[in-house]
C-alpha atoms as a PDB file:
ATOM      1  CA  UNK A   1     153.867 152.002 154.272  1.00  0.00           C
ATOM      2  CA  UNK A   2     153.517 155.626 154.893  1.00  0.00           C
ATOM      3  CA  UNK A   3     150.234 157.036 153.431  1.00  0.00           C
ATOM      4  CA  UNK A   4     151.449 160.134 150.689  1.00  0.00           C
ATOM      5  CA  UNK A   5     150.208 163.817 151.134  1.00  0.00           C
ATOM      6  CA  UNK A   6     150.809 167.219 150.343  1.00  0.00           C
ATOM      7  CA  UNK A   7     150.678 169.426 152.746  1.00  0.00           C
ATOM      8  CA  UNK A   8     150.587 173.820 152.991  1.00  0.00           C
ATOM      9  CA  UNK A   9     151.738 176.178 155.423  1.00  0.00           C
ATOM     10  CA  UNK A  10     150.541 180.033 155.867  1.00  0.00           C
ATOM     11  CA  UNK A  11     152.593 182.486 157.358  1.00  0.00           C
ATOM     12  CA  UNK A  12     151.945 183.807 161.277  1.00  0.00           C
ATOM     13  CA  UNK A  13     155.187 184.543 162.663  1.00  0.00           C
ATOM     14  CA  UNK A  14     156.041 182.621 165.525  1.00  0.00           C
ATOM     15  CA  UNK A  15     152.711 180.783 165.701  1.00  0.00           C
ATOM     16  CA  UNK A  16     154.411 178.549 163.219  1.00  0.00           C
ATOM     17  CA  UNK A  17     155.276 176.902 166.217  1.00  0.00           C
ATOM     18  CA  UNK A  18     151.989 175.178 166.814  1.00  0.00           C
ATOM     19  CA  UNK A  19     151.776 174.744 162.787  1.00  0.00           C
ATOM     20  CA  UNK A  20     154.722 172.192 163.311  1.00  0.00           C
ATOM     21  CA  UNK A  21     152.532 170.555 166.117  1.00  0.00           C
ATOM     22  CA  UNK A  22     149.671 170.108 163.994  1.00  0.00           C
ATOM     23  CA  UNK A  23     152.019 168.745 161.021  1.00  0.00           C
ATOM     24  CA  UNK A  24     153.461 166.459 163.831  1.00  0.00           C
ATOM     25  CA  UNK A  25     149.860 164.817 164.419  1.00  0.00           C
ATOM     26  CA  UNK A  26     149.375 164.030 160.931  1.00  0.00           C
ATOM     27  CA  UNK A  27     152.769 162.599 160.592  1.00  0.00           C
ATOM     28  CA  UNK A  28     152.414 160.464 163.654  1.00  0.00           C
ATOM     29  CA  UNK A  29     148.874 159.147 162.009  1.00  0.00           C
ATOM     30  CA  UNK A  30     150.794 157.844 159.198  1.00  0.00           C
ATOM     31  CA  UNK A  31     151.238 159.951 156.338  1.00  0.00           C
ATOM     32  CA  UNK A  32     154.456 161.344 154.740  1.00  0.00           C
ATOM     33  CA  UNK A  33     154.036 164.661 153.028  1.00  0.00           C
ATOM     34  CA  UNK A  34     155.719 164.028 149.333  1.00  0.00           C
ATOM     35  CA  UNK A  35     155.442 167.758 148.834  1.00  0.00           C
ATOM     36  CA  UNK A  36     155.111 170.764 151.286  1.00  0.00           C
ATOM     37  CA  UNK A  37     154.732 174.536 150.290  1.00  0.00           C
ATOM     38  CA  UNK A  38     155.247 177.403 152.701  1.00  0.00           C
ATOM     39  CA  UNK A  39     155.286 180.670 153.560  1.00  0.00           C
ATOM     40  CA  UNK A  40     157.279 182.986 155.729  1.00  0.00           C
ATOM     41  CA  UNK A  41     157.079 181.286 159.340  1.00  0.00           C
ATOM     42  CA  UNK A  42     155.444 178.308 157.125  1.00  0.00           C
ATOM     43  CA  UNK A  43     158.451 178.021 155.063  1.00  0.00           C
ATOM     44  CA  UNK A  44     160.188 177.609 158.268  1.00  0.00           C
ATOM     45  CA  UNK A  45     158.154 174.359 159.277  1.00  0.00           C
ATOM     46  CA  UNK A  46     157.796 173.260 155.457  1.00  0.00           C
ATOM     47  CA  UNK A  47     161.667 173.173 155.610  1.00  0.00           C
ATOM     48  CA  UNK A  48     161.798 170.729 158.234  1.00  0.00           C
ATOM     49  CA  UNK A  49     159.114 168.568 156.871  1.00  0.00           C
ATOM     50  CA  UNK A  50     161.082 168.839 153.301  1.00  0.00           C
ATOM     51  CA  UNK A  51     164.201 167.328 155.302  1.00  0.00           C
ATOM     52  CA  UNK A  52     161.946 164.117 156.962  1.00  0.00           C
ATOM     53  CA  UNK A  53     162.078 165.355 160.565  1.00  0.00           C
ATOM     54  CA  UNK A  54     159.876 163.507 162.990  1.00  0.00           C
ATOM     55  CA  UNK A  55     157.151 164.659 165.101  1.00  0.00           C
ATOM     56  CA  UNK A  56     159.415 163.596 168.036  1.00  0.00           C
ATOM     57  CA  UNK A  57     162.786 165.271 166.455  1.00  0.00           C
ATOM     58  CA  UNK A  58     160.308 168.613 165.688  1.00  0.00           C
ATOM     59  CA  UNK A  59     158.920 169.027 169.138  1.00  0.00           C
ATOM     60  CA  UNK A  60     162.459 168.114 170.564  1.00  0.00           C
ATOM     61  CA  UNK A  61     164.181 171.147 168.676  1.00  0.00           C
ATOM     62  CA  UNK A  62     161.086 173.561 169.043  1.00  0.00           C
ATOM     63  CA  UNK A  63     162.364 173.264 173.132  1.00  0.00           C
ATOM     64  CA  UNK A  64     166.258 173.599 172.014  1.00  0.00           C
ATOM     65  CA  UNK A  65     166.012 176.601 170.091  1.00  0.00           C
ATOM     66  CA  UNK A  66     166.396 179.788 172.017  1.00  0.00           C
ATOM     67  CA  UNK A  67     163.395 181.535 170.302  1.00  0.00           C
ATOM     68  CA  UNK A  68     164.579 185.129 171.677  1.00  0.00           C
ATOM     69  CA  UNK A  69     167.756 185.345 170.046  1.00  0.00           C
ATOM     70  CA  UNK A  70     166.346 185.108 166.464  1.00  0.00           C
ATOM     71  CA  UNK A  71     166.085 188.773 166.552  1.00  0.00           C
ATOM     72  CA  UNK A  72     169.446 189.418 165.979  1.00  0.00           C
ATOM     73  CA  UNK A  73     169.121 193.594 165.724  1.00  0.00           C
ATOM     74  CA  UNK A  74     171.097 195.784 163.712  1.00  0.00           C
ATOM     75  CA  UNK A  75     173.444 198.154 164.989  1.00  0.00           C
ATOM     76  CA  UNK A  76     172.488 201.452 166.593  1.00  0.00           C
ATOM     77  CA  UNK A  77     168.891 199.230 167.576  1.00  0.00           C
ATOM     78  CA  UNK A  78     169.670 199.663 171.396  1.00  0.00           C
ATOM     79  CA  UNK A  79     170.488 203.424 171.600  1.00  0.00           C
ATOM     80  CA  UNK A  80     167.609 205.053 173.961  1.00  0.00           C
ATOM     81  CA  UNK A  81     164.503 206.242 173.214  1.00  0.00           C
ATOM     82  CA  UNK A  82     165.805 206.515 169.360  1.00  0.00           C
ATOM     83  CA  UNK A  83     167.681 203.570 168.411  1.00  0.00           C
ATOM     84  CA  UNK A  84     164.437 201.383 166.759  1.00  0.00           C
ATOM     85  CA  UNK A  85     163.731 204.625 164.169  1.00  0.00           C
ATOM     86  CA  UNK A  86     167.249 204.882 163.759  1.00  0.00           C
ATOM     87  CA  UNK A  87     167.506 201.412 162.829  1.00  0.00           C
ATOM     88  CA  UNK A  88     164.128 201.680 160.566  1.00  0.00           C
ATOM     89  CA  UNK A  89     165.261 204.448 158.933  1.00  0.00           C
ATOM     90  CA  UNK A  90     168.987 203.395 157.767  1.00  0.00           C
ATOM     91  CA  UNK A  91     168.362 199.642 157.653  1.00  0.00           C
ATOM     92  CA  UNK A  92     165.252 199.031 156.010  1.00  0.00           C
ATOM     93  CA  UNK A  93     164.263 196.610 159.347  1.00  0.00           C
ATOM     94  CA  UNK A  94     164.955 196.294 162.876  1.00  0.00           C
ATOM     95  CA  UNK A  95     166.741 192.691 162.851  1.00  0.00           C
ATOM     96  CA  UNK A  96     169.252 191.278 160.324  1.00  0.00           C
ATOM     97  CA  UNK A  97     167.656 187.773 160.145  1.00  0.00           C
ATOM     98  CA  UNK A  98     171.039 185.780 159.791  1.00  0.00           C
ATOM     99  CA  UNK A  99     170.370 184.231 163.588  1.00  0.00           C
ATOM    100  CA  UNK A 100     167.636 182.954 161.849  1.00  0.00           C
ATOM    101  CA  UNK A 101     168.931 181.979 158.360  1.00  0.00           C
ATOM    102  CA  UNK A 102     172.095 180.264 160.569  1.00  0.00           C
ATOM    103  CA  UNK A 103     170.058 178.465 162.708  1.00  0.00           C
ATOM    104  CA  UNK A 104     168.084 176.541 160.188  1.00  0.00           C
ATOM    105  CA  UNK A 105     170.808 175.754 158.373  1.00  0.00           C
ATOM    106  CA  UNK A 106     171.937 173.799 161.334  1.00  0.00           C
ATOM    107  CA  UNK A 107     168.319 172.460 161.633  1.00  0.00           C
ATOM    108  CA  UNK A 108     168.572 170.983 157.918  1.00  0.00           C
ATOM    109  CA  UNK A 109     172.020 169.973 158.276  1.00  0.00           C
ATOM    110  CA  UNK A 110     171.300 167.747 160.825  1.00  0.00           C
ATOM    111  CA  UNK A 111     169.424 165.792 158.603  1.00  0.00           C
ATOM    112  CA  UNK A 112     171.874 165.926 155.532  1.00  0.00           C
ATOM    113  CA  UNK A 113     169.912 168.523 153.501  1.00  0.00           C
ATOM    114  CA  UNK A 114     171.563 171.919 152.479  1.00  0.00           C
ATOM    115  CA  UNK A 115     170.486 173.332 149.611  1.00  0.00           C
ATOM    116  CA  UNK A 116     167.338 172.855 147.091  1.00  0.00           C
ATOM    117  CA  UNK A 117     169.040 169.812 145.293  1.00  0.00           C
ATOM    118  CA  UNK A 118     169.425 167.999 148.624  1.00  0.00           C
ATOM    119  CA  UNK A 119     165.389 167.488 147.826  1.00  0.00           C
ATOM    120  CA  UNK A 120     163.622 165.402 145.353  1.00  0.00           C
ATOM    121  CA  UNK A 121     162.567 168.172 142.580  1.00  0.00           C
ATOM    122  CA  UNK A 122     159.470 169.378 144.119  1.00  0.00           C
ATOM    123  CA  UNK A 123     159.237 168.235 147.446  1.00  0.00           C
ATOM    124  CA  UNK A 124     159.505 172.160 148.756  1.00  0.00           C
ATOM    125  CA  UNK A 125     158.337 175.281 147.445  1.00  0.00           C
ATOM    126  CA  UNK A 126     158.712 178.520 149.019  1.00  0.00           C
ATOM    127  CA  UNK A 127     157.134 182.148 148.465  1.00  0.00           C
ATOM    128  CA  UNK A 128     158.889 184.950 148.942  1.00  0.00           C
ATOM    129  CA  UNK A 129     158.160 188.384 147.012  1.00  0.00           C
ATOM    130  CA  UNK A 130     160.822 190.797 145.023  1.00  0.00           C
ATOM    131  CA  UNK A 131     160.193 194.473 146.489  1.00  0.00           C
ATOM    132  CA  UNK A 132     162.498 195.394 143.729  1.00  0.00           C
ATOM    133  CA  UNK A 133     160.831 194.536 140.879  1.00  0.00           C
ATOM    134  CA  UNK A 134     156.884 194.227 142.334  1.00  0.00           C
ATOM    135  CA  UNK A 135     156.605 190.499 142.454  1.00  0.00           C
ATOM    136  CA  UNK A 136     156.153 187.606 144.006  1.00  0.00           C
ATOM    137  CA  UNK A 137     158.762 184.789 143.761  1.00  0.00           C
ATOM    138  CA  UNK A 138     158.593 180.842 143.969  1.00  0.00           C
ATOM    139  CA  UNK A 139     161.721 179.406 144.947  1.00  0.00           C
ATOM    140  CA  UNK A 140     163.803 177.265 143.723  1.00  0.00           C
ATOM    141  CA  UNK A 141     161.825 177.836 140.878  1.00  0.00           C
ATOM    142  CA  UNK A 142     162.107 181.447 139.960  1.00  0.00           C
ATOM    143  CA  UNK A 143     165.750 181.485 141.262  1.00  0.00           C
ATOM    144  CA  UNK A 144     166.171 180.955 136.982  1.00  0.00           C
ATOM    145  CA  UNK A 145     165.080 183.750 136.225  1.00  0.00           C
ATOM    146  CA  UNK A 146     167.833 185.294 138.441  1.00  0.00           C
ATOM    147  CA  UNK A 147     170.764 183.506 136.431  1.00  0.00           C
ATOM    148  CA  UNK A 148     170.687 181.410 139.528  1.00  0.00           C
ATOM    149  CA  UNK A 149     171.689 177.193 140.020  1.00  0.00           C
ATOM    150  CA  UNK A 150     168.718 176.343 142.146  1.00  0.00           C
ATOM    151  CA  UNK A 151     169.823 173.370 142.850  1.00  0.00           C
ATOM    152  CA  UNK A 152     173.136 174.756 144.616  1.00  0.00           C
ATOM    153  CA  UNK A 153     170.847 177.394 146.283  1.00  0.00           C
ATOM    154  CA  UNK A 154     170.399 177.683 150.254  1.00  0.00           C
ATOM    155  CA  UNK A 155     167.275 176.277 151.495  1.00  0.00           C
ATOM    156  CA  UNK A 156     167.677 178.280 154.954  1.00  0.00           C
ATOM    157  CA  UNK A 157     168.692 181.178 152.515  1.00  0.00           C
ATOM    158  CA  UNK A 158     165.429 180.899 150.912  1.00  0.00           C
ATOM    159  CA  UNK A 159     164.085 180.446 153.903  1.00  0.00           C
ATOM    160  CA  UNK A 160     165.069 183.901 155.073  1.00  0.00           C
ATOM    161  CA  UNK A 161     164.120 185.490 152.499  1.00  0.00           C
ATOM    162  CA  UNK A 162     160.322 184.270 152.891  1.00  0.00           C
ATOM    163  CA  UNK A 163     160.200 185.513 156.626  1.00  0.00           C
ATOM    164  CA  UNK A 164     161.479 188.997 156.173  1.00  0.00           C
ATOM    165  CA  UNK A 165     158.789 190.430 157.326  1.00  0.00           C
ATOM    166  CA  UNK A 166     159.147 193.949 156.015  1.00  0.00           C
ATOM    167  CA  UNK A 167     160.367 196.885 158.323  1.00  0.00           C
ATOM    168  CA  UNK A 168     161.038 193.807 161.087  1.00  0.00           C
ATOM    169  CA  UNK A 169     163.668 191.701 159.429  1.00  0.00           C
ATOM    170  CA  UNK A 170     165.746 193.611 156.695  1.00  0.00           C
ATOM    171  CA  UNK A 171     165.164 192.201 153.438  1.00  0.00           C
ATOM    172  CA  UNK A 172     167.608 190.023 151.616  1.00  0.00           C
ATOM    173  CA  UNK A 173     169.704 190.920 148.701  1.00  0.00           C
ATOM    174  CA  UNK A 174     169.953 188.735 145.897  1.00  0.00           C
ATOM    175  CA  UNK A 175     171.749 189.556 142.795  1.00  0.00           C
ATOM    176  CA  UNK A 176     170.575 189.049 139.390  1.00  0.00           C
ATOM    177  CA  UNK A 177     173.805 186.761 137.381  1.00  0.00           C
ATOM    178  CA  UNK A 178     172.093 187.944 134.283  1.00  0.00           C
ATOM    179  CA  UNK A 179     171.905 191.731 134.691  1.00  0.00           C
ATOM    180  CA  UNK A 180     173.905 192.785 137.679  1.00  0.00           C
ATOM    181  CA  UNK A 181     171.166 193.893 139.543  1.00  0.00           C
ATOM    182  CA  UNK A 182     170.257 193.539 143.194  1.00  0.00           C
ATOM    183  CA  UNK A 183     166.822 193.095 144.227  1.00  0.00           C
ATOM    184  CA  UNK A 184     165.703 192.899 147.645  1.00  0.00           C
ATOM    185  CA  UNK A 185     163.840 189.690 149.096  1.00  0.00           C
ATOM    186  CA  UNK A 186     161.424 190.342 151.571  1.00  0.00           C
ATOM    187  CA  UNK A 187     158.204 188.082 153.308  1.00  0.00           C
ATOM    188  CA  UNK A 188     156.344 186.115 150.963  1.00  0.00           C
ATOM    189  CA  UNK A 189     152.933 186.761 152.967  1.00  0.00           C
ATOM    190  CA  UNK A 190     152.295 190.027 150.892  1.00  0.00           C
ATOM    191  CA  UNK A 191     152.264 187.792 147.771  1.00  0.00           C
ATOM    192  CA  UNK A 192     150.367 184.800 148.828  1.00  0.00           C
ATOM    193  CA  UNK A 193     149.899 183.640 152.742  1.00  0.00           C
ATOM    194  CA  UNK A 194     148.653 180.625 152.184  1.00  0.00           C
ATOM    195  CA  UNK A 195     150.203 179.389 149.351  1.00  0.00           C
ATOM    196  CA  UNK A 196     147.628 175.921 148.463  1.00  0.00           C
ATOM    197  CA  UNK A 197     148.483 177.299 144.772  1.00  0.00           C
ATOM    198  CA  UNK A 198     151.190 175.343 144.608  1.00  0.00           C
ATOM    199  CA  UNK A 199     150.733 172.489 144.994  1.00  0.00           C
ATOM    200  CA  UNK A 200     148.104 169.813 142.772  1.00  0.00           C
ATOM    201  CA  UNK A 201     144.780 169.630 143.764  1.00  0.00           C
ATOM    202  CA  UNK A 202     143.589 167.364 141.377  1.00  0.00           C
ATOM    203  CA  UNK A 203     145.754 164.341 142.544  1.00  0.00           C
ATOM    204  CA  UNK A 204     144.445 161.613 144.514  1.00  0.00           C
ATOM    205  CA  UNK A 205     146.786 162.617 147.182  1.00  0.00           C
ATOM    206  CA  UNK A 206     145.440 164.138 150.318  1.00  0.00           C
ATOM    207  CA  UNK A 207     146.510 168.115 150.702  1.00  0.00           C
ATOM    208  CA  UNK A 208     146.092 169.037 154.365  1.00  0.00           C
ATOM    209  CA  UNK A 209     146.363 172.914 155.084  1.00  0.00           C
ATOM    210  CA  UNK A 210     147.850 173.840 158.168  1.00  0.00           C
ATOM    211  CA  UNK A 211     146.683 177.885 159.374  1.00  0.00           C
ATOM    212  CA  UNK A 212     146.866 179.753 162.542  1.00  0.00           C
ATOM    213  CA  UNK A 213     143.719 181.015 164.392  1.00  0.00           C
ATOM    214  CA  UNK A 214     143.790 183.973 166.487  1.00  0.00           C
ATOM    215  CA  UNK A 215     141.797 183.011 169.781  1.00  0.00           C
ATOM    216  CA  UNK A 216     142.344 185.760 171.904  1.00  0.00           C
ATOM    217  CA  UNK A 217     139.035 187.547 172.534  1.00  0.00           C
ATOM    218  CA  UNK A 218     140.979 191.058 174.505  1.00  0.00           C
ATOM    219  CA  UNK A 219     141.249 193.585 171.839  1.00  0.00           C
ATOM    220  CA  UNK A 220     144.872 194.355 171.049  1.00  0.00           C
ATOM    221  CA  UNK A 221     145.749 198.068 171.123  1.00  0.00           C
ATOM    222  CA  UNK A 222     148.865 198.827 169.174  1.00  0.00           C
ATOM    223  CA  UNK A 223     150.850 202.212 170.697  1.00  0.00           C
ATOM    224  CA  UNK A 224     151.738 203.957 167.414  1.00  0.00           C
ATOM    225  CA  UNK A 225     154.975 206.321 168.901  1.00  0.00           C
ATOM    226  CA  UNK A 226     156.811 207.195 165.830  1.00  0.00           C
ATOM    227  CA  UNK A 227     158.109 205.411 162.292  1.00  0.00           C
ATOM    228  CA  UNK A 228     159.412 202.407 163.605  1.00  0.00           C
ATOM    229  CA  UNK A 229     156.592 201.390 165.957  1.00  0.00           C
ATOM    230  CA  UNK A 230     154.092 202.688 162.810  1.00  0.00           C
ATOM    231  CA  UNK A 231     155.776 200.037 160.515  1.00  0.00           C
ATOM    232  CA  UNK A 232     155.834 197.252 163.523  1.00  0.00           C
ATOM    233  CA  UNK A 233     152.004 197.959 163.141  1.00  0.00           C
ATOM    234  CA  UNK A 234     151.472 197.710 159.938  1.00  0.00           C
ATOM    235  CA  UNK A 235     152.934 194.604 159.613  1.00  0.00           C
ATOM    236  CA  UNK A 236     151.454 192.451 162.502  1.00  0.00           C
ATOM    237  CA  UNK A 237     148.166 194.036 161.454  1.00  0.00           C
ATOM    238  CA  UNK A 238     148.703 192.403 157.751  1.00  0.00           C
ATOM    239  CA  UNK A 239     149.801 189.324 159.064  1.00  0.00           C
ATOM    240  CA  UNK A 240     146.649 189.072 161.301  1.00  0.00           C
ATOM    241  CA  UNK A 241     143.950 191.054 159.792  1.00  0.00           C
ATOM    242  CA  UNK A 242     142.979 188.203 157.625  1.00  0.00           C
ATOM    243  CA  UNK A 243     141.996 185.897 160.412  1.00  0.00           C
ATOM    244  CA  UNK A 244     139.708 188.301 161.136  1.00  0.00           C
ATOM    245  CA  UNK A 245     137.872 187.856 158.007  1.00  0.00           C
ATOM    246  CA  UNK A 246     135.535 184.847 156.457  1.00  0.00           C
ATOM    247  CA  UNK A 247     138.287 182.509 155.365  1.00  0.00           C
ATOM    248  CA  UNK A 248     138.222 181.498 151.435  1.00  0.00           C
ATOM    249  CA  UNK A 249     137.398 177.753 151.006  1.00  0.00           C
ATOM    250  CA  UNK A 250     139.328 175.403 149.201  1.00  0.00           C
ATOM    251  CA  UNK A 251     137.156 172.173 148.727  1.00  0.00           C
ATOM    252  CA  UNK A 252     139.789 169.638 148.308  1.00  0.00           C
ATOM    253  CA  UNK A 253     141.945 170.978 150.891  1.00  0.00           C
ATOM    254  CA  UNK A 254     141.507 169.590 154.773  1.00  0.00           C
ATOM    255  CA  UNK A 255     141.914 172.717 156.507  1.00  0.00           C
ATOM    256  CA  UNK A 256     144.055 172.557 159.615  1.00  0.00           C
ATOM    257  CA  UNK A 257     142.796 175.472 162.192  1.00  0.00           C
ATOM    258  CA  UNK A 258     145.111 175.683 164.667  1.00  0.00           C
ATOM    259  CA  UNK A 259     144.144 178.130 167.616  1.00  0.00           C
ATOM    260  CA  UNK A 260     146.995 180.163 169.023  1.00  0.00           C
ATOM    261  CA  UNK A 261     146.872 182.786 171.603  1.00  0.00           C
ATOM    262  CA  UNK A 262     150.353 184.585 170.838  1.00  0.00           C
ATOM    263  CA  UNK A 263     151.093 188.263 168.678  1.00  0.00           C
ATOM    264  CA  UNK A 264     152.622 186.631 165.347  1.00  0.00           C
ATOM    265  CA  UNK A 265     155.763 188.858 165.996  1.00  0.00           C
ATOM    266  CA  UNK A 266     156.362 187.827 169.959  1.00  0.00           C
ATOM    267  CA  UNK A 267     159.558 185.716 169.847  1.00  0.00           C
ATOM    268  CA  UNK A 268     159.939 186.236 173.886  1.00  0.00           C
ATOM    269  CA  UNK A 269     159.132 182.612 174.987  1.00  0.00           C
ATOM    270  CA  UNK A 270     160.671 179.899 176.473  1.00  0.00           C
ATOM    271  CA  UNK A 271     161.350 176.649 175.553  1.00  0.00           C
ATOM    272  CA  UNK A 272     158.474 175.526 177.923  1.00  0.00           C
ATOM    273  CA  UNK A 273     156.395 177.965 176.131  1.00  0.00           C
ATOM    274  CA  UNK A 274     157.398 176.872 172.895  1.00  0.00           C
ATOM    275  CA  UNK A 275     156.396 173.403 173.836  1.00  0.00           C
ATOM    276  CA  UNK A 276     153.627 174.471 174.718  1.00  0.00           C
ATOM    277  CA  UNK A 277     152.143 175.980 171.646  1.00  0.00           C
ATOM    278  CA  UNK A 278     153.880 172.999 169.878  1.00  0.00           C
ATOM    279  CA  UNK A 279     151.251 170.611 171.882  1.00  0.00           C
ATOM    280  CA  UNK A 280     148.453 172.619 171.376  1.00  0.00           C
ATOM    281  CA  UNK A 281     148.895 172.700 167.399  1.00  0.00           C
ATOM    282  CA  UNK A 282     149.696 168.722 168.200  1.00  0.00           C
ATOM    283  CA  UNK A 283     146.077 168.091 169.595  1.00  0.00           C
ATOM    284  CA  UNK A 284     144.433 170.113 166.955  1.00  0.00           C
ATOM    285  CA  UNK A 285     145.617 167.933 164.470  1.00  0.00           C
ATOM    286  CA  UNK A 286     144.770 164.572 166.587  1.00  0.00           C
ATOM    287  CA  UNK A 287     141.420 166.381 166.861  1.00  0.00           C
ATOM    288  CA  UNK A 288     140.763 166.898 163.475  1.00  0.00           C
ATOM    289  CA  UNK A 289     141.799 163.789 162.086  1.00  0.00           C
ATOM    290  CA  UNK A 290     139.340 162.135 164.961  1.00  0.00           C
ATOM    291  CA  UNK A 291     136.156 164.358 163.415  1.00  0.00           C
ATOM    292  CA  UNK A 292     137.376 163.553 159.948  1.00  0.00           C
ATOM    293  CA  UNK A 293     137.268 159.838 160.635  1.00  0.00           C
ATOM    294  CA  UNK A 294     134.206 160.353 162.404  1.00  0.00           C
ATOM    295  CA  UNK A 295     132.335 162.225 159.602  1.00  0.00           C
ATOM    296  CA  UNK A 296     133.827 159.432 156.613  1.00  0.00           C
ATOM    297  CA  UNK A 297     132.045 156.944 158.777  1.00  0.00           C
END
């Protein structure tokens, strides 16, 4: 018998990568995650969990999937010198993010799971935020709010919509069946990174937290040449300014660190790369379940 948990994501970009690793040691120790909550490039790996993938099946696809092409850019992105302000400017982001949204829909196919009522009610939460309208956004839940069937709803769509990271990704429009109105879906890190809110503490059941550590002691220099590289800078600076800082502490959460060496926002890697980071999150989970072990004795 599998032994239940809960387990929570944080956003980092492509340093999900070694998030999945990590996820992949505590499923090979014997647990099944009953629910999973995400956000952004930890929606992406809460996804997969959701849909009962393997530590074996995860690290096998992390090596399949041709990491580069996930930046799908907009048009006029390739004209010289100005095409990224060009495409900041009219677009709202530099890639579309349907590679992406396409991609994991093939990824949670594969496994018979489409949309949000493919899952036991629950099992996967997602955080995305509502630029439009100054919020932030569970999904499926708050898809009700929208006039929205959740259960009919797009888990890769969803998806999506929690990884737009703004001024990278455009953001995704979603129409209000109530109203009429469009409001634009964008990355749920600006509402809640680590999202441990959702899901119970108070249970019996084991919540492991799975977050990305930035181990790279050079000091990263960001070239600031105009809007579009301004906005790139922003945003990796949000998404890794708080692992800078004295981390909050959740006592009934087992804290995952999981060291990575790579910008949140570098998709250039290989699948060798990819497994890579994939091993290293792998044996920081092995290693932390060996000290927690350790310290119960």
């Amino acid at each position: 018998m599998k032994k239940p948990a809960f387990g929570v994501f944080e956003g980092g970009g492509i340093k999900g990568i070694a998030l999945a690793g990590a996820a992949g040691a505590v499923l090979d120790a014997g647990y099944r995650f009953e629910r999973v909550a995400g956000t952004s490039a930890g929606a992406l790996t809460a996804s997969l969990i959701a849909a009962d993938y393997t530590a074996d099946e995860l690290r096998r696809q992390v090596a399949r999937i041709n990491w580069p092409s996930l930046l799908d850019g907009v048009p006029g992105l390739k004209i010289p010198v100005l095409g990224k302000h060009i495409a900041f400017l009219r677009r709202g982001g530099l890639y579309r993010g349907a590679r992406l949204q396409r991609v994991w829909s093939q990824l949670l196919a594969a496994k018979g799971i489409s949309t949000f009522g493919d899952l036991d009610p629950g099992r996967l939460r997602i955080v995305a935020v509502d630029l439009s309208h100054e919020r932030g956004v569970v999904l499926p839940d708050g898809l009700e709010e929208y006039g929205i069937d959740a259960a009919r709803f797009p888990i890769a769509r969803a998806v999506r919509m929690s990884s737009a990271v703004p001024f990278i990704f455009k953001p995704v429009e979603l129409q209000n069946r109530y109203t009429g109105d469009v409001s634009l879906m964008a990355d749920g890190a600006l509402g809640s990174k680590f999202p441990v809110e959702l899901v119970d503490q108070r249970s019996d059941t084991p919540v492991f937290g799975f977050r990305p550590v930035d181990i790279d002691e050079i000091h990263r220099h960001n070239e600031i040449r105009g809007p579009a590289s301004l906005a790139a800078a922003v945003m990796t600076t949000g998404m890794s300014a708080r692992e800078t800082l004295p981390r909050g502490r959740f006592e009934s959460v087992r804290q995952i660190l999981v060291p990575t060496r790579r910008d949140s926002l570098d998709f250039n890697l290989t699948g060798k790369q990819a497994l890579a980071m994939f091993d290293e999150g792998y044996e920081s989970g092995v290693r932390f379940l060996a000290d927690s072990e350790m310290a119960a004795s």
